[in-house]
C-alpha atoms as a PDB file:
ATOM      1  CA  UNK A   1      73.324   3.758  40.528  1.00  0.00           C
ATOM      2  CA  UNK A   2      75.501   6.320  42.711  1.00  0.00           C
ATOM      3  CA  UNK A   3      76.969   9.001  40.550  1.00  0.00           C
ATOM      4  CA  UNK A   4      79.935   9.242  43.165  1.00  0.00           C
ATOM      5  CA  UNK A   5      78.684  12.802  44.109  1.00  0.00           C
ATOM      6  CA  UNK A   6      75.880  11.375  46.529  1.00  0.00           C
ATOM      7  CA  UNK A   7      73.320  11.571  44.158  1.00  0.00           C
ATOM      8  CA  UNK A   8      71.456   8.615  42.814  1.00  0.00           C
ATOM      9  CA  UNK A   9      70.958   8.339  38.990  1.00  0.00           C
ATOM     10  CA  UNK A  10      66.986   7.179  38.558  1.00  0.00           C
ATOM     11  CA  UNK A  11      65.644   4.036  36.911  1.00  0.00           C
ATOM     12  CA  UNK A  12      64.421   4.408  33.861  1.00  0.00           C
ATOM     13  CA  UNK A  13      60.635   3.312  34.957  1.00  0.00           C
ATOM     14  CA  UNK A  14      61.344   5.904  38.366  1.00  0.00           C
ATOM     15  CA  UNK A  15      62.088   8.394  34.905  1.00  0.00           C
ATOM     16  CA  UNK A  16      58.780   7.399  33.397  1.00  0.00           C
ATOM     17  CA  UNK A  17      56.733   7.938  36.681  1.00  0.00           C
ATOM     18  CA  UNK A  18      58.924  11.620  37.229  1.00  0.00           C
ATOM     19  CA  UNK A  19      57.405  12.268  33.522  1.00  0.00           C
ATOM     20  CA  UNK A  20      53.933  10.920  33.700  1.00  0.00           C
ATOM     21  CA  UNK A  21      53.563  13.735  37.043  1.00  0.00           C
ATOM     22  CA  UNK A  22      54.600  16.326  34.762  1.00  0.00           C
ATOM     23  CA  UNK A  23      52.485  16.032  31.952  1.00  0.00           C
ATOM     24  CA  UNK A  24      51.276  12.506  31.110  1.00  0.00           C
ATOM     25  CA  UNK A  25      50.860  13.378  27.498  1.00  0.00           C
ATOM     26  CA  UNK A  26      54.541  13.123  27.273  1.00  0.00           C
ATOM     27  CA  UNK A  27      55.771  10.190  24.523  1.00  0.00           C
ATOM     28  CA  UNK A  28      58.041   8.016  25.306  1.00  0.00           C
ATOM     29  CA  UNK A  29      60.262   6.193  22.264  1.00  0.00           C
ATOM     30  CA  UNK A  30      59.316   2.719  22.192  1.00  0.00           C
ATOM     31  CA  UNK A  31      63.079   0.859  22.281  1.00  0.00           C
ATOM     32  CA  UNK A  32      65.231   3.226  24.457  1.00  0.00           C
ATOM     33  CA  UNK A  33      64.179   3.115  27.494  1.00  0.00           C
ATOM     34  CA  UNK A  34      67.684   2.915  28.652  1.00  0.00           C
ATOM     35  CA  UNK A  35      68.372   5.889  27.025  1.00  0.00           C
ATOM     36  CA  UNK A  36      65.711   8.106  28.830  1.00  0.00           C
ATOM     37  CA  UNK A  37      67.383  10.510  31.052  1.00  0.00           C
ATOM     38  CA  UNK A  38      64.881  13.201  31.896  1.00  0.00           C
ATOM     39  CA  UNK A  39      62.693  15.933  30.323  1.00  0.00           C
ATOM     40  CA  UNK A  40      63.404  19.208  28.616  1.00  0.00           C
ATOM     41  CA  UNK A  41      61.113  21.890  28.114  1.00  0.00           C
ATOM     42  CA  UNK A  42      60.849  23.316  24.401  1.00  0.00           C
ATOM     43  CA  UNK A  43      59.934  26.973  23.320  1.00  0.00           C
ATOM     44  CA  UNK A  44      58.634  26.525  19.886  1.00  0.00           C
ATOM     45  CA  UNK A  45      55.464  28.384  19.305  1.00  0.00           C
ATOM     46  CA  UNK A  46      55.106  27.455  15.551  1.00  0.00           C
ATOM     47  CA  UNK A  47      54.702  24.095  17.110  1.00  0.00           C
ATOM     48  CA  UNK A  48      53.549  24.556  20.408  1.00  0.00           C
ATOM     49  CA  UNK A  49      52.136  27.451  20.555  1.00  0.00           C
ATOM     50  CA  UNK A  50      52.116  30.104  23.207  1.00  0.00           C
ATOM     51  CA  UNK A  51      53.383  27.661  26.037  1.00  0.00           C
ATOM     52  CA  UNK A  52      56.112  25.413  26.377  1.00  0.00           C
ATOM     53  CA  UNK A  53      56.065  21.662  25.613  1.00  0.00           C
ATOM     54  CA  UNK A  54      57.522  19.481  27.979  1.00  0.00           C
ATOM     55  CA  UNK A  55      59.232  16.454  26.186  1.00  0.00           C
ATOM     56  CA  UNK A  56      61.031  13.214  27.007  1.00  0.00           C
ATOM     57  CA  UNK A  57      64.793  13.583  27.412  1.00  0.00           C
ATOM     58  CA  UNK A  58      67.096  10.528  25.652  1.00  0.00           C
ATOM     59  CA  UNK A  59      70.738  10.420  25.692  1.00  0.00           C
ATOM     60  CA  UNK A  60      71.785   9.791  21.756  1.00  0.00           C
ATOM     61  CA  UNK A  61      74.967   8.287  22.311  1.00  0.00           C
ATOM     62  CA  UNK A  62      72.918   5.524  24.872  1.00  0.00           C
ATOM     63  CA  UNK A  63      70.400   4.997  22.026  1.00  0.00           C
ATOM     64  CA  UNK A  64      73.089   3.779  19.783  1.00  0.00           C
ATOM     65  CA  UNK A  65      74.893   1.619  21.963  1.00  0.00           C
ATOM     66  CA  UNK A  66      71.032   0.184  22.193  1.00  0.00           C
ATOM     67  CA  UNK A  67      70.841  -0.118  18.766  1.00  0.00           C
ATOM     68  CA  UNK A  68      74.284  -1.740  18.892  1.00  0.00           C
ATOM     69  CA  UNK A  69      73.656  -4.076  21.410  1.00  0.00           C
ATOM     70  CA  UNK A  70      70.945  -5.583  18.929  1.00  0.00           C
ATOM     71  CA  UNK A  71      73.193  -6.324  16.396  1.00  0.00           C
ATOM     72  CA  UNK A  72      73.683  -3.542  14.333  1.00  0.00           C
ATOM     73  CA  UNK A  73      76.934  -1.908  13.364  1.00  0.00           C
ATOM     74  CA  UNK A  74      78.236   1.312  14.505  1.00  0.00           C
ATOM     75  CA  UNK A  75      77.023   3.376  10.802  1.00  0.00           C
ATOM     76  CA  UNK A  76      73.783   1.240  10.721  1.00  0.00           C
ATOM     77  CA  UNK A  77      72.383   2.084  14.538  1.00  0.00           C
ATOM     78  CA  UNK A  78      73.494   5.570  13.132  1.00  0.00           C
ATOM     79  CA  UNK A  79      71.735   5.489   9.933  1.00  0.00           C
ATOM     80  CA  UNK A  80      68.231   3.541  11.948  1.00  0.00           C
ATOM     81  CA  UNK A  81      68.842   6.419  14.481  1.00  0.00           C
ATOM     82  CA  UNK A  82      68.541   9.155  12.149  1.00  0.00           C
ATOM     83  CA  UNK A  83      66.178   8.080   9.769  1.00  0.00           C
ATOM     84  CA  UNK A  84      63.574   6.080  11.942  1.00  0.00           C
ATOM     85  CA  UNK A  85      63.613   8.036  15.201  1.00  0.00           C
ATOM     86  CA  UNK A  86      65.499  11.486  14.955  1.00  0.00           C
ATOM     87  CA  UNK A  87      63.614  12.205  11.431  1.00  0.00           C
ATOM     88  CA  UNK A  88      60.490  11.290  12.741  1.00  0.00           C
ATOM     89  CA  UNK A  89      57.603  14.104  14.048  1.00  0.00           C
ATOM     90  CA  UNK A  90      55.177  12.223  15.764  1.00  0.00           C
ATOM     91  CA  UNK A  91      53.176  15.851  17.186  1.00  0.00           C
ATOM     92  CA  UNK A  92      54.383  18.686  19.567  1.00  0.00           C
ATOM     93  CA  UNK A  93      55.252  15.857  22.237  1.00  0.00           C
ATOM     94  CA  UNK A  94      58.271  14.174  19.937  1.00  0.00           C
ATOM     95  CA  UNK A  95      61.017  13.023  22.186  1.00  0.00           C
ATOM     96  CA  UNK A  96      64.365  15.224  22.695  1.00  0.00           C
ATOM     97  CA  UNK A  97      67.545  13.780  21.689  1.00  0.00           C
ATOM     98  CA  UNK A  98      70.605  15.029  23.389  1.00  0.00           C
ATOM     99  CA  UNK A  99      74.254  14.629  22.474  1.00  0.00           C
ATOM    100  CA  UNK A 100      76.099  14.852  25.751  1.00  0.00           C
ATOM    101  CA  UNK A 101      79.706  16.198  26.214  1.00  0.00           C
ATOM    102  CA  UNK A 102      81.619  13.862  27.985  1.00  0.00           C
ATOM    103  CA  UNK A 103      85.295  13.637  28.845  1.00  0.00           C
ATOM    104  CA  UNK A 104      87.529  13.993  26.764  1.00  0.00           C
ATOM    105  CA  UNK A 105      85.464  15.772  24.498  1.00  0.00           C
ATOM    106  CA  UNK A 106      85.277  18.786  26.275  1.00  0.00           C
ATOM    107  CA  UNK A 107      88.541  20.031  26.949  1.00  0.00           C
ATOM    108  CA  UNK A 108      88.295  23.531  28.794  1.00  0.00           C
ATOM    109  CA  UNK A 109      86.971  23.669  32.486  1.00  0.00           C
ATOM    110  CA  UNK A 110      83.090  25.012  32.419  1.00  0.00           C
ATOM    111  CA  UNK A 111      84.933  28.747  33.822  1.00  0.00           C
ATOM    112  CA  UNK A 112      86.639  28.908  30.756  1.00  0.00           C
ATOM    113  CA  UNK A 113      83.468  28.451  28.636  1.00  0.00           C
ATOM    114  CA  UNK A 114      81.985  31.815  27.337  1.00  0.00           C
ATOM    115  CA  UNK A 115      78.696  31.638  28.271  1.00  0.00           C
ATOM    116  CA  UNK A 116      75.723  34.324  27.164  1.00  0.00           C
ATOM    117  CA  UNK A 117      72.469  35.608  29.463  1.00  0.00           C
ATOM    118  CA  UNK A 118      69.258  34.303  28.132  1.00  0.00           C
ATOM    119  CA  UNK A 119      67.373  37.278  29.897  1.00  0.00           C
END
């Protein structure tokens, strides 16, 4: 799919093979393969220790239009997402789940954001 700025937006099994270079012990979430938009590297050394973990990346709003598409309602793909997949620690390699901020929810230009340095 063109993203209209030139760029091409990956398949999710292009994703997969992107994620099995980086680290192949990466998980993937069994039913959301739609969802899968990338990696994220985490910084938790109670749970990964002195390194960071590179994780799967899933979009949380595409996960419950998944979950939607199967039948369920809007508060029960809601409920199944939190309980069965968001509450669930399956080891240092546990998928991300990311909320993205899409028009209209964001509602000041990025310039306008305050931002902080992270060095």
């Amino acid at each position: 799919m063109d993203t209209g700025m030139g760029m091409k937006t990956p398949t999710t099994d292009e994703v997969r093979d992107a994620l099995a270079e980086v680290d192949p012990e990466i998980l993937i979430a069994d039913n959301y393969g739609g969802a899968l938009i990338g990696y994220v590297e985490l910084w938790a050394p109670e749970r990964t220790g002195a390194s960071p973990t590179t994780v799967a990346l899933y979009d949380r709003e595409a996960c419950l239009q998944i979950l939607m598409n199967e039948g369920l309602t809007e508060s029960g793909a809601e409920e199944h997402l939190s309980f069965n997949t968001l509450g669930a620690y399956v080891g240092p390699y546990t998928p991300a789940f990311a909320t993205i901020l899409r028009t209209p929810l964001v509602s000041k230009p990025l310039s306008e954001m305050q931002t902080i340095s992270l060095t």
